[in-house]
Protein backbone atom coordinates (compact mmCIF):
# COMPACT_ATOMS: atom_id res chain seq x y z
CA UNK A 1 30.00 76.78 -28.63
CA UNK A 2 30.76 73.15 -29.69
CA UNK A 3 27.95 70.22 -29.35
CA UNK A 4 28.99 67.00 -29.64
CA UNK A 5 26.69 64.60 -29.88
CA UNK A 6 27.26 60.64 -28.67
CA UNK A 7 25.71 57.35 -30.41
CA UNK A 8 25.08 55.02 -27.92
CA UNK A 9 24.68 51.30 -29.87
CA UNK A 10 22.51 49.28 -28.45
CA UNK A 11 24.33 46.35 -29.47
CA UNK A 12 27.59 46.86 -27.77
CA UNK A 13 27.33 45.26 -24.38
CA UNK A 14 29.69 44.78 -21.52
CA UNK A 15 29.46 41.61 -19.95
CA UNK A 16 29.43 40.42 -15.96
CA UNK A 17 33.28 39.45 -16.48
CA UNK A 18 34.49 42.80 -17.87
CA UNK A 19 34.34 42.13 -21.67
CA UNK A 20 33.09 44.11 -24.56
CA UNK A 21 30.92 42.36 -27.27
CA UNK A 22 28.97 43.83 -30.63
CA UNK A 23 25.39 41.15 -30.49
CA UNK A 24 24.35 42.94 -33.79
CA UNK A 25 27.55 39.89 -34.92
CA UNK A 26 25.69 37.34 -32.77
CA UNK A 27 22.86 34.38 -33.89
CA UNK A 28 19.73 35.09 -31.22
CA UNK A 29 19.17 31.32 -30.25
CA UNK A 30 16.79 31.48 -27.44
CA UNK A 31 14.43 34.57 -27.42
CA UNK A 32 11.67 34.65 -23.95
CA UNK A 33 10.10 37.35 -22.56
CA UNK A 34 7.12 38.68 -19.96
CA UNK A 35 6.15 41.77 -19.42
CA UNK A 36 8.68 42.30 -16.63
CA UNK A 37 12.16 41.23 -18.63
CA UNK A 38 13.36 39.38 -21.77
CA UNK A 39 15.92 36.74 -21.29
CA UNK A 40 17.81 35.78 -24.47
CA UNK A 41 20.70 33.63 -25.67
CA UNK A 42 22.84 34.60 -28.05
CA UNK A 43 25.94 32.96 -29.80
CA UNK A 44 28.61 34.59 -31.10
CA UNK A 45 31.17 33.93 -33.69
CA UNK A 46 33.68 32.70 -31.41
CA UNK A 47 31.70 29.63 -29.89
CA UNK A 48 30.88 31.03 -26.71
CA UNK A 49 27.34 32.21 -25.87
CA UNK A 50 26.02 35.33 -23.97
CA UNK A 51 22.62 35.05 -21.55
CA UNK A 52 21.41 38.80 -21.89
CA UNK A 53 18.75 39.48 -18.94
CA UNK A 54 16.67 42.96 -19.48
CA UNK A 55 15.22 44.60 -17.29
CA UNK A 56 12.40 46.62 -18.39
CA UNK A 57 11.70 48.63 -15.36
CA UNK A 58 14.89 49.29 -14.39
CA UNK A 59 17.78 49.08 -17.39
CA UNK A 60 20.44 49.06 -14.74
CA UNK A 61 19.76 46.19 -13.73
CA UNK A 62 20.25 44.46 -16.90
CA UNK A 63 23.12 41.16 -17.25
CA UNK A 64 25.08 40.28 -19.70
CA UNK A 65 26.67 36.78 -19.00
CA UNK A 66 29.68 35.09 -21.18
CA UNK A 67 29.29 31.58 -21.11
CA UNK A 68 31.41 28.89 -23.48
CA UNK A 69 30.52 25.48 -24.81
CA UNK A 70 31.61 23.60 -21.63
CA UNK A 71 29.31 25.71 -19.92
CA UNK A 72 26.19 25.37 -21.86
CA UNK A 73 26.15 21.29 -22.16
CA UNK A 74 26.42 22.27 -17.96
CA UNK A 75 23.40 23.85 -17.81
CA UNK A 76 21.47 21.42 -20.16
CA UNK A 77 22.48 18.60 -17.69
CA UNK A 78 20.34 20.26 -14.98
């Protein structure tokens, strides 16, 4: 009988638009959380940022949105 064990890294993430990403690469910019979810930025090396939103209670409902530069200066307008 053969066992194979799988590594799951918690650092590789699939984001809303399809793509894979390593954050263990990736500068943590904004870090918030309660005790129901954390919501953190995080850059990566090519420019663009991810918005990671965890769920606590329910890790299937967690997000992983790719945002660029264009984006961001976007959202600090509002």
């Amino acid at each position: 009988m053969i066992l194979s064990t799988m590594t799951v890294n918690p650092d590789m993430i699939t984001t809303t638009c399809g793509r894979h990403l390593d954050l263990s690469r990736s500068e943590l910019v904004i870090e918030r959380a309660n005790s129901l979810f954390s919501y953190n930025i995080h850059k990566l090396d090519s420019g663009e940022y991810v918005i990671a939103e965890k769920f606590y209670a329910n890790p299937f409902n967690n997000r992983y949105i790719l945002l660029n530069d264009e984006q961001i200066e976007m959202l600090k307008a509002l």
